[in-house]
Protein backbone atom coordinates (compact mmCIF):
# COMPACT_ATOMS: atom_id res chain seq x y z
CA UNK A 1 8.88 -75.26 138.05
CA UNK A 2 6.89 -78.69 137.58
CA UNK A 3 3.91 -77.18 139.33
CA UNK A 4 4.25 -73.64 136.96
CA UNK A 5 4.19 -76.57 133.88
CA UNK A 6 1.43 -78.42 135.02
CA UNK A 7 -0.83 -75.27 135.87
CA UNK A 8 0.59 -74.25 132.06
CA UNK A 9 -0.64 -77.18 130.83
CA UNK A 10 -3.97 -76.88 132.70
CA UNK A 11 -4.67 -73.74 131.62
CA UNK A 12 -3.99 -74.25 128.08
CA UNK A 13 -6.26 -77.56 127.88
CA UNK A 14 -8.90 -75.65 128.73
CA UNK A 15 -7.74 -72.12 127.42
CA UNK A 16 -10.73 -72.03 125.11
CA UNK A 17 -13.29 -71.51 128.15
CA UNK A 18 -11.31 -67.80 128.90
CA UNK A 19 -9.97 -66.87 124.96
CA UNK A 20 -11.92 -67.60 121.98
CA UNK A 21 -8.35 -67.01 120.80
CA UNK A 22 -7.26 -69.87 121.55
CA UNK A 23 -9.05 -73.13 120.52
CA UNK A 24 -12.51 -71.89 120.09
CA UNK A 25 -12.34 -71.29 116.57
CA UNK A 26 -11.94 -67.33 116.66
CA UNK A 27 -12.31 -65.95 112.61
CA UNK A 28 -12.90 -62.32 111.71
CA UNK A 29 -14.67 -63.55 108.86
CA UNK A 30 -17.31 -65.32 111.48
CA UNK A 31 -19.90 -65.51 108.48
CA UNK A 32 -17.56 -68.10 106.30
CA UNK A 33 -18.07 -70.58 108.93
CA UNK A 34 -22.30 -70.31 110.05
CA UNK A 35 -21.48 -74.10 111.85
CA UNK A 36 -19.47 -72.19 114.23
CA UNK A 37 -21.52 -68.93 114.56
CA UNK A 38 -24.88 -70.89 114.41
CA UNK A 39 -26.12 -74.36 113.29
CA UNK A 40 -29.71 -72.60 112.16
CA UNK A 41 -27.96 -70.36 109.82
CA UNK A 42 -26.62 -72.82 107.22
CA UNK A 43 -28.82 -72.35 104.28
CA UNK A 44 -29.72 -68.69 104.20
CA UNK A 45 -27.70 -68.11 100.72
CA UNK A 46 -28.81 -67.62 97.07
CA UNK A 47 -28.20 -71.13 95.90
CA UNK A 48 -28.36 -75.10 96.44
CA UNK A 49 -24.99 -75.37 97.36
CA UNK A 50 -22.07 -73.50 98.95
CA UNK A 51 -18.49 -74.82 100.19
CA UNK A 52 -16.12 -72.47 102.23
CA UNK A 53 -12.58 -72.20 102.91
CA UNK A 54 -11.02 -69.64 105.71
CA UNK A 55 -7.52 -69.43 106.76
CA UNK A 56 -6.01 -67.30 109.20
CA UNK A 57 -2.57 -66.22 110.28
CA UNK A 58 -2.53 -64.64 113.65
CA UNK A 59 0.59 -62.93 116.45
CA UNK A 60 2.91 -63.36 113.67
CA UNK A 61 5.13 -60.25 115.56
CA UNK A 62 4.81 -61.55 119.03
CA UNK A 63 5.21 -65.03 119.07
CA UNK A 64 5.21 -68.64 116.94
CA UNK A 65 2.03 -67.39 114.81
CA UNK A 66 -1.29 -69.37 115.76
CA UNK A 67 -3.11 -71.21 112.58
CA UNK A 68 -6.54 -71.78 112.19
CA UNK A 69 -7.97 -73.29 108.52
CA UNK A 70 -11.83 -73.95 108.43
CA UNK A 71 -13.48 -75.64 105.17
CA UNK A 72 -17.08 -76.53 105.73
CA UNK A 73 -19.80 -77.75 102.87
CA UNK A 74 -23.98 -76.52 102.59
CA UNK A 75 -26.57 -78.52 100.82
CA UNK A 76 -29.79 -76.74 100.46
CA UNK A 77 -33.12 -78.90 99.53
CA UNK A 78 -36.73 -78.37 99.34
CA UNK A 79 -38.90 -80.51 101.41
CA UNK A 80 -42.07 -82.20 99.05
CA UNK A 81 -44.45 -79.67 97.69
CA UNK A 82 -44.43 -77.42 100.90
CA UNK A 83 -41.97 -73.92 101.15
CA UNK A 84 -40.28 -75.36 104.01
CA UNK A 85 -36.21 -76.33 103.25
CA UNK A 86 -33.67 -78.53 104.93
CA UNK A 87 -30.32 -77.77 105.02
CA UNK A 88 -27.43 -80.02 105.90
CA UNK A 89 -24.00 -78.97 106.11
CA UNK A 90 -20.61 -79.93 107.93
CA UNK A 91 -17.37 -78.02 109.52
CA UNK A 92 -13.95 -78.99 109.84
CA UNK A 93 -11.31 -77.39 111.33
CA UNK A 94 -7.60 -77.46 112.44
CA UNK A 95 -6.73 -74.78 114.96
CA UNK A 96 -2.52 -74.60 116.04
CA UNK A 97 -1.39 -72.39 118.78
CA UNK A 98 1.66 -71.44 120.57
CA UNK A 99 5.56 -72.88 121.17
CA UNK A 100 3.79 -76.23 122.98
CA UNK A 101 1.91 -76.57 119.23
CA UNK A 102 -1.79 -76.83 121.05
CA UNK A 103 -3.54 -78.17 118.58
CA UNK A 104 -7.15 -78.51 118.04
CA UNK A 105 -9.16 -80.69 114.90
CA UNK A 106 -12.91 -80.39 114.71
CA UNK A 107 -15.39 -82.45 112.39
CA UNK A 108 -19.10 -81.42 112.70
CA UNK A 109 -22.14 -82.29 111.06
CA UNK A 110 -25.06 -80.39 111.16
CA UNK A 111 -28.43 -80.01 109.88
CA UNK A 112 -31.25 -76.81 109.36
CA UNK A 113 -34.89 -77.15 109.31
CA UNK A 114 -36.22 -73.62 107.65
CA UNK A 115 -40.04 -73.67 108.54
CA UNK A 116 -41.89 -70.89 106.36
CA UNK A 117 -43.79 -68.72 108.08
CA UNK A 118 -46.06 -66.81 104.98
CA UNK A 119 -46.97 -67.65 101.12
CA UNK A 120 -46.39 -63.98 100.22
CA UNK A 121 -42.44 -63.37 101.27
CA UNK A 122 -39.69 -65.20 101.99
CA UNK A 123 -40.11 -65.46 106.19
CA UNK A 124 -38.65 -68.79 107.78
CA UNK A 125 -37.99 -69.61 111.00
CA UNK A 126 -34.72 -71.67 111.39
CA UNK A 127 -33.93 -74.93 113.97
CA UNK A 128 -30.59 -76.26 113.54
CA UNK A 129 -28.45 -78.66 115.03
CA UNK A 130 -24.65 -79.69 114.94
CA UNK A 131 -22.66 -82.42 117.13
CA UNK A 132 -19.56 -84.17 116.38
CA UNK A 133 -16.01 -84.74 117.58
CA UNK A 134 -13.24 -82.86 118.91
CA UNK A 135 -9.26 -83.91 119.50
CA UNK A 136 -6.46 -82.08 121.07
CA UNK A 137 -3.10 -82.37 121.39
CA UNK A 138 -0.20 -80.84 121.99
CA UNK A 139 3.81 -81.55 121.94
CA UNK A 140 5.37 -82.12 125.57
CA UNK A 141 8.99 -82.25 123.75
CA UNK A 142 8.11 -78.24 123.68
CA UNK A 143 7.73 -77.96 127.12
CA UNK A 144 10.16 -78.53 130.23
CA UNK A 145 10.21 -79.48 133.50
CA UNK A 146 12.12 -79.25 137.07
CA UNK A 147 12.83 -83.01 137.11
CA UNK A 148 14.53 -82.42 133.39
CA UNK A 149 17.36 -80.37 135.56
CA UNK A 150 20.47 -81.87 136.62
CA UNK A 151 22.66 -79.29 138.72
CA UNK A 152 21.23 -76.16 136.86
CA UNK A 153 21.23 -78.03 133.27
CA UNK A 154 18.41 -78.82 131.19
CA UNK A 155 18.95 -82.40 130.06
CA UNK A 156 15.70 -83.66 127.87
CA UNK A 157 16.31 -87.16 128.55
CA UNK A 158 15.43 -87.37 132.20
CA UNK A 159 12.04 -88.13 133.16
CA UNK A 160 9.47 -85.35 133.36
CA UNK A 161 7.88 -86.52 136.48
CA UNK A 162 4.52 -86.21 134.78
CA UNK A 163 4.46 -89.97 133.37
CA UNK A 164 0.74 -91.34 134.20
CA UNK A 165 -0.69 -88.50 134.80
CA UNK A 166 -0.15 -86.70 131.97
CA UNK A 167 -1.89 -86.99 128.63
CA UNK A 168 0.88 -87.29 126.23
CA UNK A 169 -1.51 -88.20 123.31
CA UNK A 170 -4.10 -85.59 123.90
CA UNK A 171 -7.82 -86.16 124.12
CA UNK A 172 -11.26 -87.13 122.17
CA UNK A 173 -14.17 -85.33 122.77
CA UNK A 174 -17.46 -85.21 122.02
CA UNK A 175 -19.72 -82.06 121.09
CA UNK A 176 -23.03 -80.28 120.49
CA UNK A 177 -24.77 -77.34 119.60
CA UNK A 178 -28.34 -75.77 119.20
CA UNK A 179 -29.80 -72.80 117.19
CA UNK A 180 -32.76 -70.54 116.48
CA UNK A 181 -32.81 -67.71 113.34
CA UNK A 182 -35.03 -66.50 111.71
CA UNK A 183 -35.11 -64.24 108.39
CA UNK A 184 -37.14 -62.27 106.20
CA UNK A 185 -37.62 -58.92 104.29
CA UNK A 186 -38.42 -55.50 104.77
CA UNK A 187 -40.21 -54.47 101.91
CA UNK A 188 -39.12 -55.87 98.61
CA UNK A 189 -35.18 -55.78 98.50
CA UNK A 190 -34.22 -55.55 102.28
CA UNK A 191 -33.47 -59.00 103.82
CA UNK A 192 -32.61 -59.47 107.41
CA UNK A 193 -31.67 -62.26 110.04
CA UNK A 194 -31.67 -62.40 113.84
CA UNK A 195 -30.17 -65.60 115.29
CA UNK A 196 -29.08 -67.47 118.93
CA UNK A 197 -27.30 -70.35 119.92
CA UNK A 198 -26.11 -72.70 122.68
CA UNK A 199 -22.90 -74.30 122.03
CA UNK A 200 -21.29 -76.84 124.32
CA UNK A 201 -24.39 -77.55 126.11
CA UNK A 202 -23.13 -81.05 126.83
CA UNK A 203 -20.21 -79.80 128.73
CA UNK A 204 -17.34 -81.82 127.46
CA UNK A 205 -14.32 -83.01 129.75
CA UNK A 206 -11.43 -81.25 128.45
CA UNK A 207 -8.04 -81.96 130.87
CA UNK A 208 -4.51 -83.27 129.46
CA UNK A 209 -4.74 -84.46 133.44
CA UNK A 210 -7.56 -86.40 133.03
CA UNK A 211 -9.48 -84.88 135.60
CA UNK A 212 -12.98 -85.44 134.81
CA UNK A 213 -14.06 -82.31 137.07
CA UNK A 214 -12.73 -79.51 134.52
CA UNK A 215 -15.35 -79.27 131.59
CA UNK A 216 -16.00 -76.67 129.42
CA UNK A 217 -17.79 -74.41 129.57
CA UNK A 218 -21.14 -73.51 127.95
CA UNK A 219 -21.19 -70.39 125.02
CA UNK A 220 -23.98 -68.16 123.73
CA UNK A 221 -24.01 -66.64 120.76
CA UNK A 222 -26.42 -63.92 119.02
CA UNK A 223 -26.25 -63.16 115.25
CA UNK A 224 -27.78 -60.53 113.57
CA UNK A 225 -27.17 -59.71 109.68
CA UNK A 226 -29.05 -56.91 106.65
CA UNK A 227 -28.72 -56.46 103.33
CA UNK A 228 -29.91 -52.85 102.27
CA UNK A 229 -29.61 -51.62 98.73
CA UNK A 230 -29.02 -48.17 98.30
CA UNK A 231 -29.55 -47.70 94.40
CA UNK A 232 -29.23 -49.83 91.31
CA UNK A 233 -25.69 -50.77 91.28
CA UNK A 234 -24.84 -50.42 95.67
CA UNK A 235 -25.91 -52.07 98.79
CA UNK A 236 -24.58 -52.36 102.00
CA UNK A 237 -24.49 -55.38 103.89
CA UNK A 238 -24.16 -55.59 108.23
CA UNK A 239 -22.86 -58.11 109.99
CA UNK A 240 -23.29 -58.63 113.59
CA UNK A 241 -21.98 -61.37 116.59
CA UNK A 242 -21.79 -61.58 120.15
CA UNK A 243 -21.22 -64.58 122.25
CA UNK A 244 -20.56 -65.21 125.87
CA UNK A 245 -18.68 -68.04 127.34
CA UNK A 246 -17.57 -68.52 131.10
CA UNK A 247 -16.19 -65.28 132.16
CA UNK A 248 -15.44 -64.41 128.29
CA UNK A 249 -17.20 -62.23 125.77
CA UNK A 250 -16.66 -60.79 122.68
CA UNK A 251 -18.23 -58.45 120.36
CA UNK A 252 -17.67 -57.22 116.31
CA UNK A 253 -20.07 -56.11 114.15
CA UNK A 254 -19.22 -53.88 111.47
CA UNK A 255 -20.79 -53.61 107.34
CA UNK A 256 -18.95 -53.87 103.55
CA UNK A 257 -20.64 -51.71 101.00
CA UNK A 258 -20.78 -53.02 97.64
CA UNK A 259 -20.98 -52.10 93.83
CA UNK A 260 -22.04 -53.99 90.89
CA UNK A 261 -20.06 -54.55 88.11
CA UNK A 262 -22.56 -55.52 86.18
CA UNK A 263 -25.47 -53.27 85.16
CA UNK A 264 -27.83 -56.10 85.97
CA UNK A 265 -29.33 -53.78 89.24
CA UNK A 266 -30.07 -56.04 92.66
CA UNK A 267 -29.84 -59.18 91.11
CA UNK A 268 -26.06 -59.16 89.90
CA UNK A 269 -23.87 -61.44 91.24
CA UNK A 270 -20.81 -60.01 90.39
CA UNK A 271 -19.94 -57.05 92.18
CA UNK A 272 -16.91 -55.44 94.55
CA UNK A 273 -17.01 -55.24 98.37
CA UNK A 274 -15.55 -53.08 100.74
CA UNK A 275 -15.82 -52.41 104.26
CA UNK A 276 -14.64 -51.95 108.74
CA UNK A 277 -15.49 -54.31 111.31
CA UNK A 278 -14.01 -53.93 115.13
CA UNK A 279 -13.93 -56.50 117.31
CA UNK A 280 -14.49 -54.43 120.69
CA UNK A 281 -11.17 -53.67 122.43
CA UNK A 282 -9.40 -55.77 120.24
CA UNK A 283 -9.15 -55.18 117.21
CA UNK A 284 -10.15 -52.85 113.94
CA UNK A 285 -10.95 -55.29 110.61
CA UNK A 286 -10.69 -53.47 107.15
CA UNK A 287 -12.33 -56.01 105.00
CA UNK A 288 -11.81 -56.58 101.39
CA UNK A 289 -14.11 -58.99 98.96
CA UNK A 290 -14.87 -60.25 95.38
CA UNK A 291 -18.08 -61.86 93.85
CA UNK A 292 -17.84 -63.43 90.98
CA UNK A 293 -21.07 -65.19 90.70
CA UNK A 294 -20.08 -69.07 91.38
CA UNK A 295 -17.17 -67.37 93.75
CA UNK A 296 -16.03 -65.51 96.41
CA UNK A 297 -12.47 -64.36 97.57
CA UNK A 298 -12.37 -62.59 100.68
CA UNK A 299 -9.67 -60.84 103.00
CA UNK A 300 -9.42 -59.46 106.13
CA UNK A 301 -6.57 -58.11 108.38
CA UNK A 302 -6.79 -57.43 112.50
CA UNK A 303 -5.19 -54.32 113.70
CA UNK A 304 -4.29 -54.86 117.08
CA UNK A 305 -6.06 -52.03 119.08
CA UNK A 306 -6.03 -53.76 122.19
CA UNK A 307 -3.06 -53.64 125.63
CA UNK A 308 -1.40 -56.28 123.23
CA UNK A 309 -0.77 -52.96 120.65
CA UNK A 310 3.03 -52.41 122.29
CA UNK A 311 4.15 -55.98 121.65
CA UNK A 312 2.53 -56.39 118.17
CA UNK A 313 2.67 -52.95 116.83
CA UNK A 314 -0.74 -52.68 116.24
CA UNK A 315 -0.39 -56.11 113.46
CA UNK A 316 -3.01 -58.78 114.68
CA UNK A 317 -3.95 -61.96 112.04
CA UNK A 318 -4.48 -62.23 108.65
CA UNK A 319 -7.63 -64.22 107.03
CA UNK A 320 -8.11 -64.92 103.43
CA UNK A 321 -11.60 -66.80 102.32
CA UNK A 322 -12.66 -68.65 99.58
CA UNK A 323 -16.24 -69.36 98.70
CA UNK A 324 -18.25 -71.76 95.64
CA UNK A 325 -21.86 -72.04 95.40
CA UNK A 326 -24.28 -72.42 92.56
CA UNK A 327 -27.65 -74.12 92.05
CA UNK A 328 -27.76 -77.45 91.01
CA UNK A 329 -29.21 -78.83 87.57
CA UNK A 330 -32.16 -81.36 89.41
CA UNK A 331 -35.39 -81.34 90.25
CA UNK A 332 -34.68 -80.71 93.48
CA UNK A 333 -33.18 -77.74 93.19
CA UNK A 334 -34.53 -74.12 94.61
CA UNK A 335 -33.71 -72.26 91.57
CA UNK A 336 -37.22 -71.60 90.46
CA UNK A 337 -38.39 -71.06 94.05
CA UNK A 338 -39.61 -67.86 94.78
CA UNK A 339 -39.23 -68.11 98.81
CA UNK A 340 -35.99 -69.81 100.08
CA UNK A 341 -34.02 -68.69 102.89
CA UNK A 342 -31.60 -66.52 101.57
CA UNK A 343 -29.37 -63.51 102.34
């Protein structure tokens, strides 16, 4: 039993090499958190500024439900007289998993240089970086182990066995990721963006054991995203991302279609959104959002399509975003711009 724990334990300190699920932050919603999906997409927004908020609600029907809650901040800025733009930006996020409450808190800066690439469109090529520090835990009161048994009775007040070599307190970590995008239009009103990145690239220790030889493991990520309008008042808008890490992939794509409510043509910001993503043999997404100008409300819910169907009856997580940007009232600010990395 003490060896089943300790492999347990192993393969949960690391469980975010194999499942994306579990401490790599894993949100339907991918494009509320562009730290995560790709340090060189901060920035491509209509606006100065934009903060976002995603919570999710996952396994409810199978087991203690996992919790993940992302918040992360933009500042957009031109750079002297030129078209170029910097973008800095940073993530946090608190990630809870399973009866052993794994527990995972990220903070991560990051920064976006957009280099334009013509005078006559809005064309930028993106570099962006992001690095900062990781800590997990988890509670060993949740677990037990065959030294806790005295004569087929679990008594919590005997020794684990595991003291020293075990640890207790969790782990610091640093990390560090890398990105290329790069976006532009087709035409007048079509704007696109094709992006990759290298995450983990400095291949962080991660063992409660505090064996230096596990580390994790590096991921690759490609984004792709369009906005196509289809008259006055609707446009549809496709979302794509794939990333591989160790012997894990994953990919969803999918597109909301949305209408105006404002007779204001292409350049209304308040409009209705509705739409499908899948996650590939995993889940189906029906997605769900508002735009209110300043805001956005968002909502999502996974329907479990995958061998997990039977035990969860097809219910999967639940993610509700919240989103505030705006321009600000300085000189620095890109309102009067007429190229700025945007989407």
């Amino acid at each position: 039993m003490r060896m089943i724990c300790r492999k347990l334990l192993l393969a949960l300190s690391i469980c975010s090499v194999e499942q994306l699920a579990a401490q790599d932050i894993h949100l339907s919603q991918f494009d509320a958190t562009p730290i995560l999906r790709n340090p060189a997409l901060i920035g491509i927004f209509n606006g100065d500024y934009r903060v976002q908020a995603v919570y999710r609600n996952q396994w409810n029907s199978v087991t203690i439900p996992y919790q993940t809650g992302a918040l992360s901040a933009e500042l957009k800025f031109p750079v002297g007289k030129s078209e170029d733009f910097v973008t800095t930006g940073i993530q946090f996020t608190y990630d809870r998993a399973g009866t052993a409450r794994l527990q995972s808190v990220q903070v991560l800066p990051a920064i976006n240089y957009h280099k334009s690439l013509s005078q006559n469109r809005n064309m930028f090529l993106s570099l962006g970086f992001t690095g900062g520090v990781v800590q997990r835990q988890f509670d060993a009161t949740k677990l037990t182990f065959n030294n806790q048994y005295m004569n087929g009775r679990y008594d919590p007040t005997l020794a684990t066995g595991e003291e020293g070599r075990l640890a207790l307190r969790g782990y610091t970590y640093l990390d560090a990721g890398v990105g290329m995008s790069f976006n532009s239009t087709i035409g007048e009103d079509i704007n696109y963006f094709i992006g990759a990145a290298l995450y983990h690239f400095n291949r962080p220790k991660v063992s409660f054991y505090k064996d230096n030889s596990i580390t994790m493991d590096r991921k690759i990520t490609f984004n792709a995203g369009i906005t196509i309008p289809v008259d006055e008042r609707v446009k549809i808008i496709g979302q794509y991302n794939e990333l591989h890490m160790g012997s894990y992939s994953e990919y969803i794509g999918g597109a909301l279609v949305g209408y105006s409510l404002l007779n204001q043509g292409l350049e209304s910001t308040h409009a209705v959104y509705g739409g499908v993503f899948m996650r590939w043999n995993d889940a189906i997404v029906p997605s769900f959002r508002i735009d209110m100008d300043t805001y956005e409300i968002g909502m999502s819910y996974d329907a479990n399509i995958s061998k997990l169907k039977t035990a969860s009856q097809s219910f999967g997580g639940f993610e509700i975003s919240l989103v505030f940007k705006g321009f600000l009232n300085s000189r620095n600010s890109t309102l009067e711009s007429v190229h700025c990395p945007r989407f």
